[in-house]
Protein backbone atom coordinates (compact mmCIF):
# COMPACT_ATOMS: atom_id res chain seq x y z
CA UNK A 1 0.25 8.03 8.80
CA UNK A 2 0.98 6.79 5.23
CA UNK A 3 0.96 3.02 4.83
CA UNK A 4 2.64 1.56 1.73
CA UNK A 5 1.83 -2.11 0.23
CA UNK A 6 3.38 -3.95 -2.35
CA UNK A 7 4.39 -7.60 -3.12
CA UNK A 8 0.77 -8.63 -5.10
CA UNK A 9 0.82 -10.22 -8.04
CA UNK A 10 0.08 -13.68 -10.41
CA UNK A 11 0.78 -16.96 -8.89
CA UNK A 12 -0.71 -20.64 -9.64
CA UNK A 13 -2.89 -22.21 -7.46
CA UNK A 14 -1.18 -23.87 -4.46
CA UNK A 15 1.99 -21.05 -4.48
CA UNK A 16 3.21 -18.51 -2.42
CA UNK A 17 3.31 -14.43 -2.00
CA UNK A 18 4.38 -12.48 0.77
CA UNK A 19 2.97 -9.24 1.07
CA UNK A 20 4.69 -6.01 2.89
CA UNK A 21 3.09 -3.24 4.59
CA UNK A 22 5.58 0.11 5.62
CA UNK A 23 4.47 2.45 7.70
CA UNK A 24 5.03 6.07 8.51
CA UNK A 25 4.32 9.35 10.27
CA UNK A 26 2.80 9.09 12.86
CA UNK A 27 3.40 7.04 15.85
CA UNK A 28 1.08 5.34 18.14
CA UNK A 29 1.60 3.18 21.34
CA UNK A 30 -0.98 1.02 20.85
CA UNK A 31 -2.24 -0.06 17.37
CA UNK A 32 -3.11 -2.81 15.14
CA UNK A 33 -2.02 -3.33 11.87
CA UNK A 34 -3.82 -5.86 9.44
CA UNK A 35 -5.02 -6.73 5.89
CA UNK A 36 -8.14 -6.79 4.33
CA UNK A 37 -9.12 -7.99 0.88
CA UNK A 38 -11.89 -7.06 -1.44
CA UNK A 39 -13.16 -8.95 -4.24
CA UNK A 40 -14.96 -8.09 -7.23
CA UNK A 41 -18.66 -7.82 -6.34
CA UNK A 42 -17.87 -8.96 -2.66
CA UNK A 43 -18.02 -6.80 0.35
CA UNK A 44 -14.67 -6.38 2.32
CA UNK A 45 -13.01 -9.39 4.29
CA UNK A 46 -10.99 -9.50 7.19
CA UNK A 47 -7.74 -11.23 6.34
CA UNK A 48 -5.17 -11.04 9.49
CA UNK A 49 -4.26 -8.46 12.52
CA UNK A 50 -1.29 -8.25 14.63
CA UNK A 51 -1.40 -6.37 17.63
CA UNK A 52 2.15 -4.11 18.29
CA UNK A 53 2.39 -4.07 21.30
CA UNK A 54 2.87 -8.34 21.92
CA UNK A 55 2.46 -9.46 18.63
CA UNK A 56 -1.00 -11.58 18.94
CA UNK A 57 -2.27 -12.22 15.96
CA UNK A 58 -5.45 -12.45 14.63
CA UNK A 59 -6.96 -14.44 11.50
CA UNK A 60 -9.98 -14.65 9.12
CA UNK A 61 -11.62 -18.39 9.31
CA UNK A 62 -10.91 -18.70 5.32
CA UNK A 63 -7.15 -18.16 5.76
CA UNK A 64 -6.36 -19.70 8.80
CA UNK A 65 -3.40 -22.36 8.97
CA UNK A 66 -2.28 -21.22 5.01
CA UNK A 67 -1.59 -17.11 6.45
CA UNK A 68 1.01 -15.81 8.62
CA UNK A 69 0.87 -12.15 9.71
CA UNK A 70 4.16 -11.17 11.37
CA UNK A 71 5.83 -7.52 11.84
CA UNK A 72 9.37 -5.91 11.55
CA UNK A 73 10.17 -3.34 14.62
CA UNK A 74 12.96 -2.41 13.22
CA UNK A 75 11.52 -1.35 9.61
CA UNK A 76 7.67 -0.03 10.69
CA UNK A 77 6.81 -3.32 8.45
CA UNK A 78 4.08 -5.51 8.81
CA UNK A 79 4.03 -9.45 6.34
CA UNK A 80 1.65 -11.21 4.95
CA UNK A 81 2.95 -14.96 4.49
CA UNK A 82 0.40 -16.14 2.24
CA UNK A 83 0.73 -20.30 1.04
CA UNK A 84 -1.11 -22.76 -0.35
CA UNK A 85 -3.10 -20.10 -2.07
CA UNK A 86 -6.35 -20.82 -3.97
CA UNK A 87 -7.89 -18.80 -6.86
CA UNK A 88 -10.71 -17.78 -4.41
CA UNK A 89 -8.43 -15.69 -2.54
CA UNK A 90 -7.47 -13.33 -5.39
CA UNK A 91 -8.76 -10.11 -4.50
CA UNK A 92 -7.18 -6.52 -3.80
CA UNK A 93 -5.61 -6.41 -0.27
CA UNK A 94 -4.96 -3.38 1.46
CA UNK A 95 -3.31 -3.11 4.62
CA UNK A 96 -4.40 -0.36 7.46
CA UNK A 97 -3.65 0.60 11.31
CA UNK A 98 -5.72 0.46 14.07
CA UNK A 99 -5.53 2.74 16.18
CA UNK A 100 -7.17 2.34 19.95
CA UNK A 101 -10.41 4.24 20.23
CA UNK A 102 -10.26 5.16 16.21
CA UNK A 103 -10.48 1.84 14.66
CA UNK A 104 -9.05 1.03 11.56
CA UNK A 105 -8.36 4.28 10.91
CA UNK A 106 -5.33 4.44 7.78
CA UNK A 107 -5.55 2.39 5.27
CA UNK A 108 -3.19 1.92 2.34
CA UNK A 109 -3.22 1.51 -1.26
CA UNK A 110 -4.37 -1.98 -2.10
CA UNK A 111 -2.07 -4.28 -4.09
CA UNK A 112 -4.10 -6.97 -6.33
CA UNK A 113 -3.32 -10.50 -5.77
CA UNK A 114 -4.26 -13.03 -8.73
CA UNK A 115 -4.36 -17.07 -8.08
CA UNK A 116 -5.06 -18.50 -11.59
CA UNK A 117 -6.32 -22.26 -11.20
């Protein structure tokens, strides 16, 4: 499975990014696919998860109600709607698959994300 991110970058405090995930290889018929972000010095957070199968999603406490998670069938994709963003949530985020029994098993390259006050 090889899982490609991109749509980081530098944005104000208060703006927008969305972030895309594609996937490929391997198929699964039940996984998770999420994002995680790392800052400097700081261990690794749990940002979002949506499940494939029925789309539940799942969020950290720190970005709830500003993050959406949300996939494409279609394209293998998974989104990261990220708003009202605050400098504390720059960090590298990587996005990776869960896969039932394996945990979060693939992970992708990270993509740095940069909220400047």
């Amino acid at each position: 499975v090889q899982l490609q991110a991109s749509g980081g970058g530098l944005v104000q405090a208060g703006g927008a990014l969305r972030l895309s995930c594609a996937a490929s290889g391997r198929t699964f018929s039940s996984y998770k696919m999420g994002w995680f972000r790392q800052a400097p010095g700081k261990e690794r957070e749990f940002v979002a998860a949506i499940s494939w199968s029925d789309s539940v999603t799942y969020y950290g406490d720190s970005v709830k109600g500003r993050f959406t998670i949300s996939r494409d069938n279609a394209k293998n994709t998974v989104y990261l709607q990220m708003n009202s963003l605050k400098p504390e949530d720059t960090a590298v985020y990587y996005c990776a698959m869960s896969v039932t029994n394996l945990g979060w098993r693939y992970w992708g390259q990270g993509t740095q994300v940069t909220v400047s006050s």
